[in-house]
Protein backbone atom coordinates (compact mmCIF):
# COMPACT_ATOMS: atom_id res chain seq x y z
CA UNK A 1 -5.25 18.80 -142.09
CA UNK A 2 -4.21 16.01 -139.21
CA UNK A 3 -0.93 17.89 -139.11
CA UNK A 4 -2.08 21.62 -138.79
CA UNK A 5 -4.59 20.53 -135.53
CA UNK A 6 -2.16 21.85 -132.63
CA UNK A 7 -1.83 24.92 -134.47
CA UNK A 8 -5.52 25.63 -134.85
CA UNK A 9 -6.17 24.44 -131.51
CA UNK A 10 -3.52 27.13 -129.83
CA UNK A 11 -4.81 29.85 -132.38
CA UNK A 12 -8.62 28.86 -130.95
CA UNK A 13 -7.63 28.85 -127.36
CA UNK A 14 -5.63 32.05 -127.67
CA UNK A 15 -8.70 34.03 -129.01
CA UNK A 16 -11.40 32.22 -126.60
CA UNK A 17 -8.46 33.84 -123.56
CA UNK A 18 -8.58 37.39 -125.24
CA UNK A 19 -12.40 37.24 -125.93
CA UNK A 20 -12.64 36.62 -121.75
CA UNK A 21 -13.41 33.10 -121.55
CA UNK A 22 -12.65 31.72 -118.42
CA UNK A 23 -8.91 30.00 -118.23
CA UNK A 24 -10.14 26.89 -117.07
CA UNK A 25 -13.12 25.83 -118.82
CA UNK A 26 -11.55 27.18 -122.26
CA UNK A 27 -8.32 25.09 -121.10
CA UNK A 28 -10.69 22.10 -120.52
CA UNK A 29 -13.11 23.01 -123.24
CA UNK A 30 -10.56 23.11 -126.00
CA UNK A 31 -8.98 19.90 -125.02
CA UNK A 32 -11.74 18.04 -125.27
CA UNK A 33 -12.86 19.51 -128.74
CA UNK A 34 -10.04 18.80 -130.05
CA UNK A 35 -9.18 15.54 -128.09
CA UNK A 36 -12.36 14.36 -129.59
CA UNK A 37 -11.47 15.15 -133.15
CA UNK A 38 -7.94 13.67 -132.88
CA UNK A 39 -8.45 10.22 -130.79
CA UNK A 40 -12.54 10.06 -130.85
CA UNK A 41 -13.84 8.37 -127.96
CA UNK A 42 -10.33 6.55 -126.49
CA UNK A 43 -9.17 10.06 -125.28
CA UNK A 44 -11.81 9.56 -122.25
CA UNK A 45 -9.74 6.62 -121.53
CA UNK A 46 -6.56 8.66 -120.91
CA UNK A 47 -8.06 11.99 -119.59
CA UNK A 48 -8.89 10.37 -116.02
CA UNK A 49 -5.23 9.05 -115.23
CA UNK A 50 -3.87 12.69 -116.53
CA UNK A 51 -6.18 14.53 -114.01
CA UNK A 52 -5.11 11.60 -111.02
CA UNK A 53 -1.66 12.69 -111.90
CA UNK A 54 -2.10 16.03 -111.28
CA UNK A 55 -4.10 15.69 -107.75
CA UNK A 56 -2.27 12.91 -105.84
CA UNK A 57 0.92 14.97 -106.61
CA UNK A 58 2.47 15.67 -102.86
CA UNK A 59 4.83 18.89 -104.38
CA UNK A 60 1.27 20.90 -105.01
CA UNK A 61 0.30 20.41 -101.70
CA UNK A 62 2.55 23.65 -100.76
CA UNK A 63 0.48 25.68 -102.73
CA UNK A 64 -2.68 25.89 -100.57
CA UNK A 65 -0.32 26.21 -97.66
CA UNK A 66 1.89 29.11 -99.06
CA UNK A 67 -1.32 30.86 -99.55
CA UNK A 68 -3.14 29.98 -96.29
CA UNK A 69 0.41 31.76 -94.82
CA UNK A 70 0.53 35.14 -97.06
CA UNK A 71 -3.58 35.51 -96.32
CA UNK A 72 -3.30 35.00 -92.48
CA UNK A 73 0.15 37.37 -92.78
CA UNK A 74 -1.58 39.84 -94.38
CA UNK A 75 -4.69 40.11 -91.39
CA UNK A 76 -1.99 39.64 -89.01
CA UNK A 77 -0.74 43.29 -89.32
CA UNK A 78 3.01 42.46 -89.89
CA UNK A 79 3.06 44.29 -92.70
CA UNK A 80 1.51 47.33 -91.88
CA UNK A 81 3.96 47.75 -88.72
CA UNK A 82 6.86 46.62 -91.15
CA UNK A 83 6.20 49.25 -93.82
CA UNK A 84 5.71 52.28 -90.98
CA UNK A 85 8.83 51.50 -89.54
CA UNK A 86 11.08 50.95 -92.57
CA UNK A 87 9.75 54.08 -93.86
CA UNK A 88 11.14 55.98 -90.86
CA UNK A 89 14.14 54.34 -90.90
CA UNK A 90 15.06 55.31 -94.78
CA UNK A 91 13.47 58.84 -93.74
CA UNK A 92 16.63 61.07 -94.39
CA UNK A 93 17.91 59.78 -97.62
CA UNK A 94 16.63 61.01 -100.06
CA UNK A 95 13.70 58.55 -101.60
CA UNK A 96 14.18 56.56 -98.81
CA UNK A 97 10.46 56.96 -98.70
CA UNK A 98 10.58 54.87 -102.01
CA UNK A 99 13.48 52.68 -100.77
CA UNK A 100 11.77 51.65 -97.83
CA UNK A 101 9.08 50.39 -100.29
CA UNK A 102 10.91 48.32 -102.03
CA UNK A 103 13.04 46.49 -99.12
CA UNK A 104 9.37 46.02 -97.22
CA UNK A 105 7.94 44.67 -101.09
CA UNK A 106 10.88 41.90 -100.65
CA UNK A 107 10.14 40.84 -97.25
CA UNK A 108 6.60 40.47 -97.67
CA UNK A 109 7.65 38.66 -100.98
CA UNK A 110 9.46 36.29 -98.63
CA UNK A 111 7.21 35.96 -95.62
CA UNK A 112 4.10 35.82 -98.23
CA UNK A 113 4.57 34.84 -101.89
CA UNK A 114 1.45 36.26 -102.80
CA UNK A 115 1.67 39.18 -105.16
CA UNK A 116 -2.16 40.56 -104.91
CA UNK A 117 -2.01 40.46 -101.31
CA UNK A 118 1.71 43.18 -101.54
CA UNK A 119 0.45 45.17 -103.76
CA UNK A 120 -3.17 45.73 -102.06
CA UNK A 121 -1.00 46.08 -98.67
CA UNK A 122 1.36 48.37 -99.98
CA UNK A 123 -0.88 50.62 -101.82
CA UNK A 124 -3.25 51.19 -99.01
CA UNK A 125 -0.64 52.01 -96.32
CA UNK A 126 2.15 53.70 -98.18
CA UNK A 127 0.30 55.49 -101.52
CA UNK A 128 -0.91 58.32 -99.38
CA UNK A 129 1.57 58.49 -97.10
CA UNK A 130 3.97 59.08 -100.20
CA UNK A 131 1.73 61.29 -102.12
CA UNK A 132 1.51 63.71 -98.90
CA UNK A 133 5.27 64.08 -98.64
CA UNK A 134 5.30 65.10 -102.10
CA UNK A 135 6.30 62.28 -103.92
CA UNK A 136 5.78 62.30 -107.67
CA UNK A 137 3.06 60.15 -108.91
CA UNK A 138 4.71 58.16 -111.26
CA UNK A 139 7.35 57.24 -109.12
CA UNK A 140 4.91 56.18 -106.29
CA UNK A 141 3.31 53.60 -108.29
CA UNK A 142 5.50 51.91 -110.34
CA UNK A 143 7.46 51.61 -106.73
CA UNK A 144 4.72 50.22 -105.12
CA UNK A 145 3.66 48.18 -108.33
CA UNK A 146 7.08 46.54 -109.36
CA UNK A 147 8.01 45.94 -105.29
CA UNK A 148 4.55 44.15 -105.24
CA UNK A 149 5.45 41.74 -108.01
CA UNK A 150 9.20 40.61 -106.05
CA UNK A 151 6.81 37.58 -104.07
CA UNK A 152 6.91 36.11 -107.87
CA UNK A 153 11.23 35.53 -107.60
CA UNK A 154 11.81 35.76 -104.33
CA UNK A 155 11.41 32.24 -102.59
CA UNK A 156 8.83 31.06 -101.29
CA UNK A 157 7.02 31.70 -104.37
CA UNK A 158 3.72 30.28 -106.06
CA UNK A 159 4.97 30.10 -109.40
CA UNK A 160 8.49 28.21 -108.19
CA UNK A 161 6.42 25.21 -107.10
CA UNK A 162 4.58 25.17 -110.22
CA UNK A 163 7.49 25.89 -112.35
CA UNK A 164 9.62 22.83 -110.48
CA UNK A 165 6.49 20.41 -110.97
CA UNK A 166 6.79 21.06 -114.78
CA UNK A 167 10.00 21.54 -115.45
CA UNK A 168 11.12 18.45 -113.37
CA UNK A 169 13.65 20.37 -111.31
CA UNK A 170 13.52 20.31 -107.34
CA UNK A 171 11.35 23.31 -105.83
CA UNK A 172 14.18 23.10 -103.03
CA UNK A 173 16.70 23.99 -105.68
CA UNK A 174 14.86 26.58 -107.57
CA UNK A 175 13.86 28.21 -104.28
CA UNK A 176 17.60 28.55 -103.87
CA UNK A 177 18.66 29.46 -107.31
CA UNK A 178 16.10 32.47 -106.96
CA UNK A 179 17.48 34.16 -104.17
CA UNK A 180 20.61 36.08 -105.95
CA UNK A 181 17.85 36.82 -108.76
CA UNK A 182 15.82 38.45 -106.23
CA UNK A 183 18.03 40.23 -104.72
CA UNK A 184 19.61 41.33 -107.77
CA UNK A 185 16.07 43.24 -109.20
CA UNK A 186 16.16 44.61 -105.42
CA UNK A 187 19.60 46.36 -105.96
CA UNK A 188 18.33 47.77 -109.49
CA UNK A 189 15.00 49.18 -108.02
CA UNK A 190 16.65 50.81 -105.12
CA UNK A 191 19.73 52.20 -107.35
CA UNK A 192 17.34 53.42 -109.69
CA UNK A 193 15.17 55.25 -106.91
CA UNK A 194 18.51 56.24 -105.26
CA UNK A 195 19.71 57.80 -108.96
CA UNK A 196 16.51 59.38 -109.73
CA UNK A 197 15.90 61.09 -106.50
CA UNK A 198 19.33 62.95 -106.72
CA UNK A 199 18.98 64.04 -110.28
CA UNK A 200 15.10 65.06 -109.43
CA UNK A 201 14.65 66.00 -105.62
CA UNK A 202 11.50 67.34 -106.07
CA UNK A 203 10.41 63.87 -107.02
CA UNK A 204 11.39 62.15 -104.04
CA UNK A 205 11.66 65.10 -100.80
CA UNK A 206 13.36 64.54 -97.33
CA UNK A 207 11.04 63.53 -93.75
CA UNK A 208 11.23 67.31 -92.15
CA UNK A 209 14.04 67.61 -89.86
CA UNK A 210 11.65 68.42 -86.59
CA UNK A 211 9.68 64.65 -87.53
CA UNK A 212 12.85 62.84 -87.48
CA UNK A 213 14.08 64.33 -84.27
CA UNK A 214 10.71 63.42 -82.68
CA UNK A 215 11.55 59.95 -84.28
CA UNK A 216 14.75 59.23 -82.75
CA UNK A 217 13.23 60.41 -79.57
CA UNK A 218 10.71 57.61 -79.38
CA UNK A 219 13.03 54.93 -79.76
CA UNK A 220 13.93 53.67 -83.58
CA UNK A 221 16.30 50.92 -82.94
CA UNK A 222 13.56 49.14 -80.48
CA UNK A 223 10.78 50.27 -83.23
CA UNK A 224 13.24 48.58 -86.49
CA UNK A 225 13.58 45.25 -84.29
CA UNK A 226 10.31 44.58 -82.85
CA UNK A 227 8.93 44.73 -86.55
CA UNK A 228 11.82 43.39 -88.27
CA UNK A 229 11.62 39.92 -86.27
CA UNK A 230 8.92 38.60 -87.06
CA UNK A 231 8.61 38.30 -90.65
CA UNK A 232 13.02 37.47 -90.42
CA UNK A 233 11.99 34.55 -88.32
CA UNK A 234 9.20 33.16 -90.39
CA UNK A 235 11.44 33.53 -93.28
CA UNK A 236 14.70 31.37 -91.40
CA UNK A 237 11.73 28.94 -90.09
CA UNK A 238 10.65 28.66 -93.64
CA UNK A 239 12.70 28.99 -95.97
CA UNK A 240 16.28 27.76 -93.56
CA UNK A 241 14.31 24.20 -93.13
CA UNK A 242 14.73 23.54 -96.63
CA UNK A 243 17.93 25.49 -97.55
CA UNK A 244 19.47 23.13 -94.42
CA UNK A 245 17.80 19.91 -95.84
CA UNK A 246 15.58 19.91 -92.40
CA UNK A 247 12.20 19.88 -94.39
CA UNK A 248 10.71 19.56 -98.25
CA UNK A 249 9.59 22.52 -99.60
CA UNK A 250 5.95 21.19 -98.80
CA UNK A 251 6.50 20.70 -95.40
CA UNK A 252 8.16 23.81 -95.00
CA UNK A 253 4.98 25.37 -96.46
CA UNK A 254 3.02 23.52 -93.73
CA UNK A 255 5.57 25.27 -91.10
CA UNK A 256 5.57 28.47 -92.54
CA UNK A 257 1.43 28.17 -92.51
CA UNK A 258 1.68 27.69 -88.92
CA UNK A 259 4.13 30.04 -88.00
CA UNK A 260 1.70 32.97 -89.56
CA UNK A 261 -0.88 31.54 -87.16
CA UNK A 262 1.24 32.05 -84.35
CA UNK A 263 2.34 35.62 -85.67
CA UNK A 264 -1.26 36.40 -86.22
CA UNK A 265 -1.54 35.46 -82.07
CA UNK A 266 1.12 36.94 -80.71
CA UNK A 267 0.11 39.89 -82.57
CA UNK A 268 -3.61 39.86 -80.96
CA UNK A 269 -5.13 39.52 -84.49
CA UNK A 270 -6.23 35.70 -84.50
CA UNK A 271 -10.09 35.20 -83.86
CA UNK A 272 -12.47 32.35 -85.51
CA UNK A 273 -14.05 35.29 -87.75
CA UNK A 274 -9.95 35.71 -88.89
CA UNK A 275 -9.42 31.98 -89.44
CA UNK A 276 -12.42 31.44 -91.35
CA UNK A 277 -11.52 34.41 -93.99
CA UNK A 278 -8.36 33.30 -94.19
CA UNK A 279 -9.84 29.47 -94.77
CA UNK A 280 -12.51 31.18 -97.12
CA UNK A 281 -9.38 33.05 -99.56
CA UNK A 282 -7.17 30.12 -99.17
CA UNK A 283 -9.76 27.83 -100.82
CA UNK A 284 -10.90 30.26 -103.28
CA UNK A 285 -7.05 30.78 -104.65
CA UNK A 286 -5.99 26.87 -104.45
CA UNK A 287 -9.59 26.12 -106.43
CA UNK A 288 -9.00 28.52 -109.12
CA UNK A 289 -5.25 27.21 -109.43
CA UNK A 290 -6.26 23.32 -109.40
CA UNK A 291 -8.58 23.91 -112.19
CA UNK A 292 -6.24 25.46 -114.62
CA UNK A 293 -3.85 22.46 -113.82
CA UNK A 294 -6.34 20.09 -114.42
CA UNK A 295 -7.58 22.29 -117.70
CA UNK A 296 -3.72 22.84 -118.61
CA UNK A 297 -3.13 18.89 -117.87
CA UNK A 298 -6.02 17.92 -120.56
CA UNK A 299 -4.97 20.81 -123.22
CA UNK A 300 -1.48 19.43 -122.82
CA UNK A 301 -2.19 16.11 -123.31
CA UNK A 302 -3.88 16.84 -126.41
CA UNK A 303 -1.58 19.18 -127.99
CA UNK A 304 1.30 16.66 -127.14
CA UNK A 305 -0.69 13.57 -128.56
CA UNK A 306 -1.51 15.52 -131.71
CA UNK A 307 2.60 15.83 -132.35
CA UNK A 308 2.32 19.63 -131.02
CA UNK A 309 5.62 19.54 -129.23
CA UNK A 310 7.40 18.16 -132.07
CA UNK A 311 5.73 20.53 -134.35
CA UNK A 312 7.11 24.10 -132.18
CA UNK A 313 10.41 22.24 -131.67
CA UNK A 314 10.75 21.71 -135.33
CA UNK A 315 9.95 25.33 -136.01
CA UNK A 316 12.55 26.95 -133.29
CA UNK A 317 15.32 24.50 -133.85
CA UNK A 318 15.15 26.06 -137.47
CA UNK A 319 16.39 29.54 -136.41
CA UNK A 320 19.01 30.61 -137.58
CA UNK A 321 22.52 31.85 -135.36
CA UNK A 322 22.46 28.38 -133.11
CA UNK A 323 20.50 28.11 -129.56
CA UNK A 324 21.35 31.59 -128.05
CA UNK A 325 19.11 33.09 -130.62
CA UNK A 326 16.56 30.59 -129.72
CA UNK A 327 16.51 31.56 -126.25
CA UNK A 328 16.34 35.19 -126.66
CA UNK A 329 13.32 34.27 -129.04
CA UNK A 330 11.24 32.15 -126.81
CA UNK A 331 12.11 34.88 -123.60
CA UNK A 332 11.04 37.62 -125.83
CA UNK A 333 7.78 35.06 -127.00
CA UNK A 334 7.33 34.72 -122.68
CA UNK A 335 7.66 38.35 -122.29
CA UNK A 336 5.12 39.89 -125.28
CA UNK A 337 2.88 37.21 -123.96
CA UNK A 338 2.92 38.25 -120.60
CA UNK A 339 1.30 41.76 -121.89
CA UNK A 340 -2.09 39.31 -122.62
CA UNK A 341 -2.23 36.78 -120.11
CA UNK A 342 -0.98 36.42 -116.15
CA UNK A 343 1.55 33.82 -114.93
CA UNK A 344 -0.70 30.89 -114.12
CA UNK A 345 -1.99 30.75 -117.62
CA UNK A 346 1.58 31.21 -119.21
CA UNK A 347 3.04 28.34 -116.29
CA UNK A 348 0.11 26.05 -117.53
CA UNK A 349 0.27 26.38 -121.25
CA UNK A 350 3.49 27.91 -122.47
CA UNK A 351 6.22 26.79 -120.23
CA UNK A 352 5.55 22.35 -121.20
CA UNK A 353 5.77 22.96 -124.47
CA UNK A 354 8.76 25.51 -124.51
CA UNK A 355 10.88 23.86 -121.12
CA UNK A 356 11.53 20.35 -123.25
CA UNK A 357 12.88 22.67 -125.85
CA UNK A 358 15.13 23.86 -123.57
CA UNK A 359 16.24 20.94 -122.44
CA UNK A 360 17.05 19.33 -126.02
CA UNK A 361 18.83 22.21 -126.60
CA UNK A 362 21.22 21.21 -123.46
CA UNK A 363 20.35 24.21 -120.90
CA UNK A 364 20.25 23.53 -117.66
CA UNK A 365 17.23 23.23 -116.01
CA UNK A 366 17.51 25.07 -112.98
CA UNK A 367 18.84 28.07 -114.80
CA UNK A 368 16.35 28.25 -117.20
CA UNK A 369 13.52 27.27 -114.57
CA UNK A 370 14.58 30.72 -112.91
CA UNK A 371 14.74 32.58 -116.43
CA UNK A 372 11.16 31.53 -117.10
CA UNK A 373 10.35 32.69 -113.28
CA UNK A 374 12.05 36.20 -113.76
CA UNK A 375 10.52 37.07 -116.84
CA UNK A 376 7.02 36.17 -116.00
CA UNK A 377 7.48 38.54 -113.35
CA UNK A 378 6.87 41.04 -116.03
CA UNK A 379 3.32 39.48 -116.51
CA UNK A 380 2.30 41.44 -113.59
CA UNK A 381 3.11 44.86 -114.45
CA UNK A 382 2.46 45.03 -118.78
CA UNK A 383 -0.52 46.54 -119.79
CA UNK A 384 -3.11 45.64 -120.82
CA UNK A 385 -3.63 42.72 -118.61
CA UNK A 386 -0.70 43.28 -115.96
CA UNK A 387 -2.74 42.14 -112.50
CA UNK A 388 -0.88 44.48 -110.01
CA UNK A 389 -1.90 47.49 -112.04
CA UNK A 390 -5.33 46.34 -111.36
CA UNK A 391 -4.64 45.92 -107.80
CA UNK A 392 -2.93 49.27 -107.56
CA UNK A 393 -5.76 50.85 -109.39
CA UNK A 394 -8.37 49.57 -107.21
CA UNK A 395 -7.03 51.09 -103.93
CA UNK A 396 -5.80 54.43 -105.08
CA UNK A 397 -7.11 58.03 -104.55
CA UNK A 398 -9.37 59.29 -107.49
CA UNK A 399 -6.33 62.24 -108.16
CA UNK A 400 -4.28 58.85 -109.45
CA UNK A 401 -5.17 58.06 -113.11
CA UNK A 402 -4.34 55.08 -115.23
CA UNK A 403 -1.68 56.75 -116.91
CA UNK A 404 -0.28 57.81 -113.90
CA UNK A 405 0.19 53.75 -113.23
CA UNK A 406 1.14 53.07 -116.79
CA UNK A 407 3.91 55.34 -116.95
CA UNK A 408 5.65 55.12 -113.49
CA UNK A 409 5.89 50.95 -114.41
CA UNK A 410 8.22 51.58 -117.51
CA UNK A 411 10.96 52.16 -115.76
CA UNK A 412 10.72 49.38 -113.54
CA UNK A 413 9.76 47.15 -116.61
CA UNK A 414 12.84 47.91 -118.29
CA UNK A 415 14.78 46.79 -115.25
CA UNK A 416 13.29 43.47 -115.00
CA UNK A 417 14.54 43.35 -118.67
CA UNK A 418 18.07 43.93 -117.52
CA UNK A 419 17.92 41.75 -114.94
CA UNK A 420 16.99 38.96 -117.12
CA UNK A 421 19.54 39.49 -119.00
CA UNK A 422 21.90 39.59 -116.36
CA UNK A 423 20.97 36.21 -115.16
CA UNK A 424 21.04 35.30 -119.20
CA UNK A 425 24.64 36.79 -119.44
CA UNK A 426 25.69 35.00 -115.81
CA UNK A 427 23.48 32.10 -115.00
CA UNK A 428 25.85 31.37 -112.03
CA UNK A 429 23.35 33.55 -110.52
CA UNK A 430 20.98 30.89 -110.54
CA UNK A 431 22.98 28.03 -109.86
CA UNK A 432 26.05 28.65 -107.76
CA UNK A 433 23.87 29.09 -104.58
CA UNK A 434 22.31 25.85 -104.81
CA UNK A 435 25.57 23.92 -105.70
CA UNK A 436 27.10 25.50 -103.22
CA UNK A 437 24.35 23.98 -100.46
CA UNK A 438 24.56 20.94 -102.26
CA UNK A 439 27.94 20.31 -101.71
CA UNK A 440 28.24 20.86 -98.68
């Protein structure tokens, strides 16, 4: 009976999840169950220095930070200006409407990180601007849904930090390794928008010719630079400080937190009211993320003191056709698990118990660190539970349905799939850029 415990403890957290329970308390709830029942009173002993761990340790301090900078971005109006101006700028090629979309989606992934705050952005400003030049549904959202989700790869990103902390690789590194990722699901949005707009025009229609004349009239090239430079030069100050060894990836999240102040000011949208919001979300976001670590600290204490790790490593090292099958199992385990619960929850639970796995199996680290961080990009956009089809939902016109959602995201879902298996097939990908900095 001893043995089966960390099997009937994931089956009883798995259903508490998909009943509703709150992550955290059923994280924290179900570790100390079944702490009690497997070390009685002495796991109270152990719990406290677990939980210490987690919040005296000086890489999660960029969270809060990363998110204080994508909040105060977002009310600075950066991306508002960006996404106007792109948009006129892709204007005569064909679903350059949709193009612009997804170039804007990356930026914002790189100035913000935060993939609620994209997808809210994007689907407020651009949704009716490319339903009224005839853009079909489908293709509006799943642009605007799978662009929203590019924060999650592209550095700096939430779920990096978190993913380094567990993993045990350096957050500088994996911010690194993620850029030809990134920009490689960037490439296969756009040529898919580009390839689908020429074999369906009425999908994707031209800007009028007598709009883009008055364009050009009033000045593109000064409109593409003055909103282009901002968010480039909170990216360099960001993310340059650590690829150049100036700054950790913490204290570049402290620089990029005050460089989207002094966006925010030279932008005349700073005010007490504005820094207090921002304060207000920022602490919100960083509670709610603390107390699944703690929760997922606790649960994995328990499941690894009850022989839990041993017990899945037993089972996958049994498959058969030698450690590539294993890897395509536990992706495809990430990636169906994705469809149930968001990246947080899989970071917390699923990744320390499947990364030492990984590792015993001789992987690299740093490659599979950005495997793990590509595919639970897909989190975000599978129904039932995908959060930027909620986002997307919640600011669209009543003539946009839930299928309409559900639908244009397959396509874009499928192409996260190839990517991963592109980075899979070439995991240079992943690690020749940081190498390459490292070496030098």
């Amino acid at each position: 009976m001893m043995e089966a415990l960390p099997l009937i403890m994931f089956a009883v957290l798995t259903v508490l999840l998909m009943i509703g329970f709150p992550v955290a308390f059923t994280l924290m709830g179900t570790a100390l169950c079944f702490g009690l029942i497997g070390f009685g009173w002495n796991f109270f002993n152990l719990l406290p220095l677990r939980i210490w761990g987690v919040m005296t340790n000086f890489t999660l301090l960029a969270v809060p930070l990363f998110v204080f900078m994508g909040v105060m971005l977002e009310r600075s109006g950066i991306a508002e200006e960006l996404l106007e101006t792109m948009a006129l700028l892709f204007g005569r090629i064909r679903g350059g409407l949709a193009i612009s979309v997804v170039i804007v989606g990356a930026l914002l992934g790189a100035s913000t990180g935060i993939v609620g705050a994209t997808v809210v952005t994007m689907g407020l400003l651009s949704l009716p601007t490319m339903l009224k030049r005839g853009y079909q549904p489908e293709l509006t959202t799943g642009t605007i849904a799978a662009s929203g989700t590019l924060g999650q790869i592209i550095p700096p990103s939430i779920v990096l930090v978190l993913l380094g902390d567990i993993i045990g690789v350096s957050v500088g590194d994996l911010f690194m390794g993620a850029v030809l990722p990134g920009l490689l699901l960037v490439s296969l949005y756009c040529g898919y928008i580009f390839v689908i707009a020429r074999l369906k025009p009425e999908w994707a229609p031209l800007i009028p010719d007598a709009e883009w004349k008055e364009v050009l009239e009033k000045g593109l090239f000064r409109r593409v630079v003055l909103a282009l430079l901002p968010p480039l030069v909170l990216i360099v100050a960001v993310l340059g400080s650590i690829f150049a060894g100036i700054a950790s990836p913490t204290e570049a999240a402290a620089v990029g937190a005050t460089g989207s102040v002094g966006l925010a000011l030279a932008n005349r949208r700073f005010s007490l009211g504005v820094l207090q919001q921002v304060a207000q979300a920022t602490t919100k976001l960083t509670c709610m993320v603390f107390i699944i670590l703690v929760g997922a600290g606790a649960f994995g204490l328990v499941f690894r003191g009850l022989g839990g790790d041993q017990l899945v490593r037993g089972y996958i090292q049994h498959i058969p056709y030698g450690k590539w099958a294993i890897v395509a199992i536990v992706m495809g385990i990430i990636f169906i698990i994705g469809f149930f619960l968001d990246f947080i929850e899989i970071t917390f639970i699923h990744i320390p118990v499947l990364a030492p796995i990984m590792l015993h199996l001789g992987f690299d680290p740093l490659w599979f660190g950005i495997l793990f961080a590509v595919n639970l990009q897909t989190s975000f956009m599978t129904p039932p539970f995908g959060f930027s089809l909620f986002y997307l939902k919640g600011v669209s016109p009543p003539e946009i349905t839930t299928g309409h959602i559900y639908r244009g995201i397959i396509p874009f879902v499928i192409l996260q799939a190839i990517g991963l298996l592109i980075v899979a097939l070439v995991p240079e990908l992943a690690t020749w850029l940081p190498r390459k900095i490292f070496t030098h």
